[in-house]
Protein backbone atom coordinates (compact mmCIF):
# COMPACT_ATOMS: atom_id res chain seq x y z
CA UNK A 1 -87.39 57.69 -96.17
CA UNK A 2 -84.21 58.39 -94.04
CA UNK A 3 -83.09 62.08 -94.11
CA UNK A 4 -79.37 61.93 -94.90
CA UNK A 5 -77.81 65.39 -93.63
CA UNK A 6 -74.52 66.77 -95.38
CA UNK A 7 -72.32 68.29 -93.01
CA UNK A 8 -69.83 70.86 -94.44
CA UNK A 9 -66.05 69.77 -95.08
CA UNK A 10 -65.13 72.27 -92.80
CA UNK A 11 -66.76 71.29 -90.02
CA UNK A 12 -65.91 67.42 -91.00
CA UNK A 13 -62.20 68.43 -90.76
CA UNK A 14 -62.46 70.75 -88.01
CA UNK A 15 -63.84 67.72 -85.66
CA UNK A 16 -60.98 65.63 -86.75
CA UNK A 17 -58.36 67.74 -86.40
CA UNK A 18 -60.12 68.23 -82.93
CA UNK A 19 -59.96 64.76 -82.00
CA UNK A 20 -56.15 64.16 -83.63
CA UNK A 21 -55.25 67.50 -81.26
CA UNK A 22 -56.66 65.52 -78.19
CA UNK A 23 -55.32 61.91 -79.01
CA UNK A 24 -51.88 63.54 -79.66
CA UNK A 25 -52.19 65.96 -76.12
CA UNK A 26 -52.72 62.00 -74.15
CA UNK A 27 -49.94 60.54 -76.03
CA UNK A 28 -47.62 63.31 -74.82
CA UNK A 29 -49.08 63.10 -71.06
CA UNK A 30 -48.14 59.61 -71.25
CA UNK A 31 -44.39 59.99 -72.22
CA UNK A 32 -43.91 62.98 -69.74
CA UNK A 33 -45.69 60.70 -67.26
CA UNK A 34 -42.70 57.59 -68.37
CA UNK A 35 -40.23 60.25 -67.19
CA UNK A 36 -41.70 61.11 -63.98
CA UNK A 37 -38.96 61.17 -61.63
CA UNK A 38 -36.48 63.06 -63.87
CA UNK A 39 -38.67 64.32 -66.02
CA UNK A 40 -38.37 65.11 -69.98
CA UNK A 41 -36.78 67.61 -72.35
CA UNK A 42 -38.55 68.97 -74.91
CA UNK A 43 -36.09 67.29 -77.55
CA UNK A 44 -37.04 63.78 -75.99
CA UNK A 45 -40.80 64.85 -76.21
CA UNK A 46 -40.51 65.48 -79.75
CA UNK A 47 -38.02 62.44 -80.44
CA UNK A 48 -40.64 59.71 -78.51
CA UNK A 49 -43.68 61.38 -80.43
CA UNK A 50 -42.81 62.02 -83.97
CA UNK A 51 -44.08 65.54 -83.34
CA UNK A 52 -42.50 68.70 -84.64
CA UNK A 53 -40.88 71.06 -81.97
CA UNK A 54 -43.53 73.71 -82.56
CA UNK A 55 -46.60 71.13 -82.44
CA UNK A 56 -45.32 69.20 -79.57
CA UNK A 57 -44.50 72.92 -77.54
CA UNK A 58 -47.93 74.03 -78.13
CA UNK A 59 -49.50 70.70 -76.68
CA UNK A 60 -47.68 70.87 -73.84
CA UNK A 61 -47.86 74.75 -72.96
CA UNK A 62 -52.29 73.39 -73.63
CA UNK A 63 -51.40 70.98 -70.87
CA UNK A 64 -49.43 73.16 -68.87
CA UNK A 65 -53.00 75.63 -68.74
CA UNK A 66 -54.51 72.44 -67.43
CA UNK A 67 -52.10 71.41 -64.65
CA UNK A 68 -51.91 68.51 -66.34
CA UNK A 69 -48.02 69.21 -66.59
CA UNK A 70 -45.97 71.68 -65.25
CA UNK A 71 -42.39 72.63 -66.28
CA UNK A 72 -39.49 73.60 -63.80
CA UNK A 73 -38.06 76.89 -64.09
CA UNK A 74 -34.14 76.34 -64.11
CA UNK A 75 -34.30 72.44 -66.29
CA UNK A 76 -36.54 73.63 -68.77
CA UNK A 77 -37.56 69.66 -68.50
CA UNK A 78 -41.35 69.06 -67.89
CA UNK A 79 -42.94 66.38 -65.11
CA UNK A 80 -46.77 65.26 -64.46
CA UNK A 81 -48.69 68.10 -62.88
CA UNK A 82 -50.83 68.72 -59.60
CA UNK A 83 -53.84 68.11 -61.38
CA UNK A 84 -53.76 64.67 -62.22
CA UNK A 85 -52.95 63.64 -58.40
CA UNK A 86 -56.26 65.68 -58.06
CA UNK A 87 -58.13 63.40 -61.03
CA UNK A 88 -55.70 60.44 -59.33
CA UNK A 89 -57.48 61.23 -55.76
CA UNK A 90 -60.83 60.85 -57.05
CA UNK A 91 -60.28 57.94 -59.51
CA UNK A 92 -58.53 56.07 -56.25
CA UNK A 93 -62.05 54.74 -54.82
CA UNK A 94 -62.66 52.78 -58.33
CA UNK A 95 -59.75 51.92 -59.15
CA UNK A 96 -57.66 52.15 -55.84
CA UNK A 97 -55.92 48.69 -56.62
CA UNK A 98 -52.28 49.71 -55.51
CA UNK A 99 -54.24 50.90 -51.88
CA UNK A 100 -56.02 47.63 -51.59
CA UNK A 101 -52.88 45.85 -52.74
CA UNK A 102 -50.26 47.45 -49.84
CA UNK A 103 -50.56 45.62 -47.34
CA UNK A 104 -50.84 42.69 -49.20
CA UNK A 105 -47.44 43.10 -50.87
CA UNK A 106 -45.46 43.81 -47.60
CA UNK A 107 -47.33 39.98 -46.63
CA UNK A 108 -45.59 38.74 -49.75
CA UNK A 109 -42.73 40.14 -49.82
CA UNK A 110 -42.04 40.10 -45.94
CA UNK A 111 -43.27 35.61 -45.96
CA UNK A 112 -40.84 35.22 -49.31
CA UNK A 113 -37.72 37.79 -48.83
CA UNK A 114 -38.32 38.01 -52.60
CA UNK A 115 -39.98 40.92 -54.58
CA UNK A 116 -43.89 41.00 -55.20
CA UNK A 117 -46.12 43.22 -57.26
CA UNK A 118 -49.40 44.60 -58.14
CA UNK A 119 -50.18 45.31 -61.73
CA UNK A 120 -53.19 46.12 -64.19
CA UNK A 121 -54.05 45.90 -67.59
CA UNK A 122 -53.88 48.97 -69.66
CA UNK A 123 -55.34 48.55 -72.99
CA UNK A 124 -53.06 45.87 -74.50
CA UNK A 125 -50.38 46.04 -71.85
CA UNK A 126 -49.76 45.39 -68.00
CA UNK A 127 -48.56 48.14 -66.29
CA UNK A 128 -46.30 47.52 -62.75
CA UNK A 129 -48.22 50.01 -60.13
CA UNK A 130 -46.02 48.87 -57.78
CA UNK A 131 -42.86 47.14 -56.16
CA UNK A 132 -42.71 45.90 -53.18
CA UNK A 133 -38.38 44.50 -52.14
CA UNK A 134 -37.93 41.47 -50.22
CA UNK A 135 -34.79 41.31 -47.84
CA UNK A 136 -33.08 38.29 -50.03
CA UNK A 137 -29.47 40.36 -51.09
CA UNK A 138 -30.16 38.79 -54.58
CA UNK A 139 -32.69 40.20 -56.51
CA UNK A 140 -34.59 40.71 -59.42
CA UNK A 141 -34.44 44.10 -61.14
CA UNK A 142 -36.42 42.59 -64.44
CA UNK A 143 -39.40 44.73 -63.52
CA UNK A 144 -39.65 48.09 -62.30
CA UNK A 145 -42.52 50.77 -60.83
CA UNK A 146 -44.35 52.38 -63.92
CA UNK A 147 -42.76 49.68 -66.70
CA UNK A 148 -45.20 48.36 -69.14
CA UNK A 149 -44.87 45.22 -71.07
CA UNK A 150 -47.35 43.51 -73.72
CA UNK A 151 -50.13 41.35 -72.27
CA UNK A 152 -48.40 37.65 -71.85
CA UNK A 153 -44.99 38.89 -71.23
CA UNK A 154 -44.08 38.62 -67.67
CA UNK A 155 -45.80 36.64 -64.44
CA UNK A 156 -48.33 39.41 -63.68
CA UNK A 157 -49.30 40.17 -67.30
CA UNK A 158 -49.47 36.36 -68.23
CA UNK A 159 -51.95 35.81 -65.31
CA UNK A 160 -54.31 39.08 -66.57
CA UNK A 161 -53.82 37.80 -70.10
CA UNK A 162 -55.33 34.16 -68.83
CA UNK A 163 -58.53 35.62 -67.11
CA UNK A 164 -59.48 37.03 -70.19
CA UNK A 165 -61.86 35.32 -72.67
CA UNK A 166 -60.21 33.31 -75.45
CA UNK A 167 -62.09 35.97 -78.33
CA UNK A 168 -59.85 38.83 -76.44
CA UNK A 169 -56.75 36.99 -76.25
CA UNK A 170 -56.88 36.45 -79.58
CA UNK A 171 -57.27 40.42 -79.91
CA UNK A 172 -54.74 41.02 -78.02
CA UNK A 173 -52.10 38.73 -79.71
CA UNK A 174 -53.08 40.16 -82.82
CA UNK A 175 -52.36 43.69 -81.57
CA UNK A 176 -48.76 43.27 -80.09
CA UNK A 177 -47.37 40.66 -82.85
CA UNK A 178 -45.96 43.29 -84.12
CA UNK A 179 -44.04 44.39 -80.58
CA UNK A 180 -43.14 40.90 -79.27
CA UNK A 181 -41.52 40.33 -82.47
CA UNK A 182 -39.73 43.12 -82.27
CA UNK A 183 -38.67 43.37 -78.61
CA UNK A 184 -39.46 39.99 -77.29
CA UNK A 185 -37.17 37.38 -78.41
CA UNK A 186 -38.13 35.04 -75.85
CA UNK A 187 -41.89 35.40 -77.07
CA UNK A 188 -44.08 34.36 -79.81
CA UNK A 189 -47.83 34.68 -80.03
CA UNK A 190 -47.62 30.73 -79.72
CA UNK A 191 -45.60 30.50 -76.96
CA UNK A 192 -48.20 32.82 -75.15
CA UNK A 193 -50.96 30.82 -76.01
CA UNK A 194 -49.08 27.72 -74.47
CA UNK A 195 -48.37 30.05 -71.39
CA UNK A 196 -51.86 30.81 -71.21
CA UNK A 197 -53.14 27.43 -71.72
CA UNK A 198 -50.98 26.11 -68.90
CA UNK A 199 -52.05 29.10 -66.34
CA UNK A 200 -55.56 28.37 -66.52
CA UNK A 201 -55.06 24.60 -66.23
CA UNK A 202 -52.52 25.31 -63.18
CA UNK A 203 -54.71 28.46 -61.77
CA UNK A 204 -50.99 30.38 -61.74
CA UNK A 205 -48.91 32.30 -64.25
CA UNK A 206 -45.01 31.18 -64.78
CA UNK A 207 -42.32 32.92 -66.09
CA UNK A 208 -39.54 30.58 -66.52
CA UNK A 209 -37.06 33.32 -67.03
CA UNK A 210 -37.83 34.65 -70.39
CA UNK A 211 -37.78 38.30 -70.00
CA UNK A 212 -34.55 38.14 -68.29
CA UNK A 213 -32.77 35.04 -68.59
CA UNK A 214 -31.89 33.33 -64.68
CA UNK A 215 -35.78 35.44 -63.25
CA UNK A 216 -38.74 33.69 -62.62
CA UNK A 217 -41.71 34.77 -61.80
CA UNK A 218 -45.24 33.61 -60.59
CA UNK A 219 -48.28 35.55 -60.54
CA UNK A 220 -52.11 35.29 -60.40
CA UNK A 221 -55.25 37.47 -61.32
CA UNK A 222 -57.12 39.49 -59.31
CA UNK A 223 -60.78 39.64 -60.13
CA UNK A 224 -63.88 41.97 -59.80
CA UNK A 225 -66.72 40.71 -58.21
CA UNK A 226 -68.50 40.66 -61.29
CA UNK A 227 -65.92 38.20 -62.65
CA UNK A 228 -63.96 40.94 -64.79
CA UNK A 229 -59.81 41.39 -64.65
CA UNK A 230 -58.75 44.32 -62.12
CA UNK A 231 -55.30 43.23 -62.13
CA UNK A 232 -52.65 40.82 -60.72
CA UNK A 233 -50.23 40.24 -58.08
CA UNK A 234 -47.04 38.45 -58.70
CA UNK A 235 -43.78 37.35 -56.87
CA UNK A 236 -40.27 37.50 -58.73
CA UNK A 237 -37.27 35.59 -57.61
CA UNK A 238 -33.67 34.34 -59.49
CA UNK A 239 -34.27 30.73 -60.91
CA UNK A 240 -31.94 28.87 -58.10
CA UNK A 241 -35.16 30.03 -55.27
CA UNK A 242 -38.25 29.22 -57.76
CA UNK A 243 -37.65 24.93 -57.44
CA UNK A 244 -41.15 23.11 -57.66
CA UNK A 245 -41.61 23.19 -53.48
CA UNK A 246 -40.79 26.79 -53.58
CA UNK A 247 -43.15 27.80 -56.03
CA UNK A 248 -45.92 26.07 -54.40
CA UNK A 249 -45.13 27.33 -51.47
CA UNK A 250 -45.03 31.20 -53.12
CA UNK A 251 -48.60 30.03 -55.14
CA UNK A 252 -50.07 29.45 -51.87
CA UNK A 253 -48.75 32.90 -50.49
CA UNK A 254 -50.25 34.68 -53.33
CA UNK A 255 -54.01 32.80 -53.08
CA UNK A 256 -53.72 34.03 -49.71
CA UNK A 257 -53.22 37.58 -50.75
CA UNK A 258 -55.71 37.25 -53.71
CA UNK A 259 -58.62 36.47 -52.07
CA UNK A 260 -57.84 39.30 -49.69
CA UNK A 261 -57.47 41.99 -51.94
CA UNK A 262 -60.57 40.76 -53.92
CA UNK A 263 -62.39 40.83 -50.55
CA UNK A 264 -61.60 44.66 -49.97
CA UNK A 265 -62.84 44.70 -53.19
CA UNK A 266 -66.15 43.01 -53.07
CA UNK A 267 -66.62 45.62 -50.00
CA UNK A 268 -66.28 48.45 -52.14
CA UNK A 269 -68.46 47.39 -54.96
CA UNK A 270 -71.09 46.77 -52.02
CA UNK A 271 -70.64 50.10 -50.68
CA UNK A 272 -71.68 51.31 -54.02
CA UNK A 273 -74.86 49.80 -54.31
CA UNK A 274 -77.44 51.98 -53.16
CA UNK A 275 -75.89 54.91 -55.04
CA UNK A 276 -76.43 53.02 -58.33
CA UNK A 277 -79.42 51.72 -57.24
CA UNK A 278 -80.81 55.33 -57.28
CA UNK A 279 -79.04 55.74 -60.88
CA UNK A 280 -81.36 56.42 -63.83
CA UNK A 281 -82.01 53.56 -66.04
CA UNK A 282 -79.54 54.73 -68.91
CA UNK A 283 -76.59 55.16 -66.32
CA UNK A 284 -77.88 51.63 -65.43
CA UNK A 285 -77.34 50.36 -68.40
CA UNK A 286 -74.38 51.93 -69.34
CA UNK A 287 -71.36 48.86 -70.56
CA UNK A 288 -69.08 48.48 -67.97
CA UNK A 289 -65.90 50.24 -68.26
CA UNK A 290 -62.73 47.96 -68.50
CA UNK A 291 -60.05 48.35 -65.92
């Protein structure tokens, strides 16, 4: 007969308000971390959270102990601390895409004249790690270092969103219905499934200007060796530079630069090998984080 062990409310609660306490620490880590450059007053803290002005001060002053955020002296405003370049340093050799992307982006953008880009999925989103300008004196501003946008919506994120298996595309369109409804007019979750449809048939992602009306966009997946999504790289452009021979010609710059970056990655994986070949079983076994 199964033993069935009561635990006492007060540790039941006690281990949720835990967990609440951490998940709401993250979520303000991630808006000081949206404000980066200029970083954020308290007031817009509270205002992007839904947090009271005492809760949301005593999170932060708990992430200030951490060096997970620090707060400048004469603003008052609060920016992303030492500590997570730190935990970014030793993240970089797993998921060091933007390093094994560089090069590969000056390539694109120095072939094209247009703007290319590296980004990788994030939960339900695609985040831009970086932007790379091209020398063309019209450009594309429609994406930007550090924006996010739902899985589908863009080049980049269309390509992620089309290496994915059709069970977590449907997950994922079920998620942000809510968001491309309500910020996407140019979006449905039909008109991604058409866009992703066509991506895998073509092997490319296009944006025919739907985020910002008059800029395209083409991008393709980058892929682990082990078949799973590690991001994209994409190439932006107004509409009057994206005819059909241009974008072949900028599809065959970015398989270039694809299987280059997935190269560097294949040699890192490799590198790995005898360290996890001397792993115990359970860290063997272990599910594969997503990136």
């Amino acid at each position: 007969m199964q033993q069935v062990i009561e635990i006492p409310s007060g540790l039941r609660e006690g281990a949720v308000s835990g967990s609440q306490a951490v998940e709401r620490a993250l979520q303000l880590l991630s808006i000081v971390g949206r404000g980066a450059e200029k970083g954020v007053a308290l007031a817009d803290v509270v205002a992007d959270s839904g947090l009271n002005k005492p809760t949301a001060r005593r999170l932060l002053m708990a992430l200030m102990r951490s060096r997970l955020v620090e707060q400048d002296e004469l603003t008052r405003r609060y920016y992303l601390g030492g500590e997570l370049y730190v935990l970014g340093m030793l993240a970089s050799r797993r998921h060091g895409l933007l390093e094994m992307a560089g090069e590969s982006l000056k390539r694109l953008s120095g072939k094209s004249a247009d703007t290319s880009f590296v980004s990788m999925r994030r939960d339900d989103y695609a985040v831009c790690l970086h932007r790379e300008e091209g020398t063309h004196p019209v450009r594309t501003h429609a994406l930007l270092t550090g924006d996010q946008n739902p899985l589908g919506v863009g080049a980049g994120s269309l390509a992620m969103l089309a290496a994915l298996p059709d069970a977590e595309v449907e997950a994922v369109l079920g998620r942000i219905e809510g968001v491309i409804a309500a910020q996407y007019p140019g979006y449905s979750p039909q008109i991604i499934r058409e866009d992703v449809a066509r991506s895998r048939e073509l092997g490319y992602a296009l944006n025919p200007g739907r985020v910002i009306a008059n800029s395209w966009g083409i991008g393709m997946a980058i892929l682990l060796p082990d078949g799973r999504l590690a991001g994209a790289l994409s190439i932006a452009a107004i509409d009057s530079r994206m005819g059909e021979a241009r974008q072949k010609e900028l599809v065959g710059l970015l398989a270039h630069e694809v299987e280059r970056v997935q190269g560097k990655l294949k040699l890192l994986f490799s590198s790995e090998k005898p360290a996890l070949r001397k792993a115990p079983q359970a860290a063997r076994s272990r599910t594969p984080e997503r990136v």
